[in-house]
C-alpha atoms as a PDB file:
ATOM      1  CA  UNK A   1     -69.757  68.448  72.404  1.00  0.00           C
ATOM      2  CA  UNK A   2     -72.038  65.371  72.132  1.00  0.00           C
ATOM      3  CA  UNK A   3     -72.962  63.482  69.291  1.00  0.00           C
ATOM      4  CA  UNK A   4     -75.561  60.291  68.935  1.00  0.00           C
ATOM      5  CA  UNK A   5     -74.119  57.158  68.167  1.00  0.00           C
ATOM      6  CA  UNK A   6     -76.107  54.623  66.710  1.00  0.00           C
ATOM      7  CA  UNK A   7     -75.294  50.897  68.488  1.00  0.00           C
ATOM      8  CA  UNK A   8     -76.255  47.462  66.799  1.00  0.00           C
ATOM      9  CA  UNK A   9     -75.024  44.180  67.573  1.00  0.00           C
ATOM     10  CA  UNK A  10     -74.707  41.069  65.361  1.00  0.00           C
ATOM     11  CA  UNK A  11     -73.311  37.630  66.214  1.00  0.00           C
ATOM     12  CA  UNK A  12     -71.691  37.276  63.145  1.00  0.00           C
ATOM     13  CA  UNK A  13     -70.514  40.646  61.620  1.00  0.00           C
ATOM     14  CA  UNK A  14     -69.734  42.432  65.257  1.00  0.00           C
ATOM     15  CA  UNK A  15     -70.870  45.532  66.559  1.00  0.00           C
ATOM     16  CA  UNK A  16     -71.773  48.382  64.300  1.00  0.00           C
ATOM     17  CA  UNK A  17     -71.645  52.245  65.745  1.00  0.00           C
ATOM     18  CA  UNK A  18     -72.475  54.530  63.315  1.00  0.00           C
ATOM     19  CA  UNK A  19     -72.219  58.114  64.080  1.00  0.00           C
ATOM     20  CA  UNK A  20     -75.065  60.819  62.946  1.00  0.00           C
ATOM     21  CA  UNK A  21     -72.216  63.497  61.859  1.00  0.00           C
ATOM     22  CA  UNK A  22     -74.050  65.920  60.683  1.00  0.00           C
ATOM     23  CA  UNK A  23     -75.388  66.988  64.203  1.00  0.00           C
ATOM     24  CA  UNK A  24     -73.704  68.160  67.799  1.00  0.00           C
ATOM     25  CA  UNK A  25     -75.157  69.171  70.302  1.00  0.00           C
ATOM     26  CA  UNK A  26     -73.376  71.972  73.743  1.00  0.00           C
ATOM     27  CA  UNK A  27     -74.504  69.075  76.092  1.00  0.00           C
ATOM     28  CA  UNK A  28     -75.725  65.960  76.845  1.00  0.00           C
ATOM     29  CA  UNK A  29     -79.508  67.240  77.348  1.00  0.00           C
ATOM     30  CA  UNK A  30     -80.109  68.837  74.193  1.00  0.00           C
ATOM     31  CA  UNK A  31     -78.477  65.361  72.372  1.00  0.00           C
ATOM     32  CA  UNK A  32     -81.380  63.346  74.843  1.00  0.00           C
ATOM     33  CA  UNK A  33     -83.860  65.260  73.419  1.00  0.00           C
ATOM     34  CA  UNK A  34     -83.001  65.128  69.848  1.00  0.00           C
ATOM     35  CA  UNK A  35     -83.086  61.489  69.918  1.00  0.00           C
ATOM     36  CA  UNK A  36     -86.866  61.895  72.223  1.00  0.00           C
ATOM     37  CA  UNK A  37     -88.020  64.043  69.281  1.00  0.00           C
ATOM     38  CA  UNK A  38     -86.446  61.814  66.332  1.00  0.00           C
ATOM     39  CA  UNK A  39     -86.750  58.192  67.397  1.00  0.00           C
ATOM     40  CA  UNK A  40     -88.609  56.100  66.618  1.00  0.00           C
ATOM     41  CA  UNK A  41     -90.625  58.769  64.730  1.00  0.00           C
ATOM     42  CA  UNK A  42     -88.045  59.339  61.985  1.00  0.00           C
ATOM     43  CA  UNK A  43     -87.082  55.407  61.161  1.00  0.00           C
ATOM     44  CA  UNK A  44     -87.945  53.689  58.243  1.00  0.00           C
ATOM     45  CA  UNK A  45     -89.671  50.021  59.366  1.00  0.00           C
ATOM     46  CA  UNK A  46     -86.474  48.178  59.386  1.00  0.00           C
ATOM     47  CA  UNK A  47     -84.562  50.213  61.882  1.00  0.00           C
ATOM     48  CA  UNK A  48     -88.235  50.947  63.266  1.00  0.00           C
ATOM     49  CA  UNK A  49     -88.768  47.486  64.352  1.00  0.00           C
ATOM     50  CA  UNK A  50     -85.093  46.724  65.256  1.00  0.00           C
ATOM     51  CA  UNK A  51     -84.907  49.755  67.930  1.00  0.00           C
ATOM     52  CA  UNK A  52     -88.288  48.519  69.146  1.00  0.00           C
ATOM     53  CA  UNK A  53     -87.017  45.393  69.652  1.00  0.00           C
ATOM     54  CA  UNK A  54     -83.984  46.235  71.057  1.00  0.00           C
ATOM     55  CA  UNK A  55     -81.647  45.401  68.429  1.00  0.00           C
ATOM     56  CA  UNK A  56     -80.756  49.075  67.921  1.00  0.00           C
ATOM     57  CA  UNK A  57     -80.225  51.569  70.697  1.00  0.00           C
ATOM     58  CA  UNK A  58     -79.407  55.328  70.272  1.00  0.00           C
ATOM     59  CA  UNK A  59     -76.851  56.865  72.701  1.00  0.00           C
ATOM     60  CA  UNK A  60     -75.229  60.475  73.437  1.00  0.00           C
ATOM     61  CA  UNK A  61     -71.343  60.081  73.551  1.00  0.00           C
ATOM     62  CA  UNK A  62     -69.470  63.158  74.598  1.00  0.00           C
ATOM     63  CA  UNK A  63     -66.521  63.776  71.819  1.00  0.00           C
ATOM     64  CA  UNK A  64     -63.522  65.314  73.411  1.00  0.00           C
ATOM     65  CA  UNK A  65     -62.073  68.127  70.812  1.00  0.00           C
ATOM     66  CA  UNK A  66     -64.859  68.481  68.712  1.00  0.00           C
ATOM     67  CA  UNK A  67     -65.597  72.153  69.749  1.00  0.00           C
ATOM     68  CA  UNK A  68     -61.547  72.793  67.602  1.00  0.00           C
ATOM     69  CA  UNK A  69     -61.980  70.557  65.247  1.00  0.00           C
ATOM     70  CA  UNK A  70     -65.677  72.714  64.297  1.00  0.00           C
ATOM     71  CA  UNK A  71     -64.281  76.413  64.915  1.00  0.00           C
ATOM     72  CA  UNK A  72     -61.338  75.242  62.342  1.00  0.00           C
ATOM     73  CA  UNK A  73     -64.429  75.210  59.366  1.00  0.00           C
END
């Protein structure tokens, strides 16, 4: 399963990865195009103007057991 992971890095606080967990996706295609079809589209102006600046990137990160961890709900 894949899942999008938010990355944003600060010089001060470190590097944040959030993790949108309320979505996964069979492979890595269908998590590209979520984030095609979501970003920047979805953002408020904040997060807007950070991704368009580069300061926030979205990813697709494969999660290894995540297919037994969602059968067990």
């Amino acid at each position: 399963m894949w899942v999008v992971v938010v990355v944003l890095l600060n010089a001060l606080s470190g590097p944040e990865t959030p993790v949108v967990q309320d979505m996964a996706y069979k492979d890595e295609a269908a998590c590209k195009a979520s984030i095609a079809a979501h970003v920047p589209a979805k953002l408020d102006a904040r997060a807007k103007a950070e991704y368009e600046n580069g300061y926030r990137r979205y990813v697709c990160v494969r999660v290894g057991g995540l297919e037994t961890l969602l059968k067990a709900k």
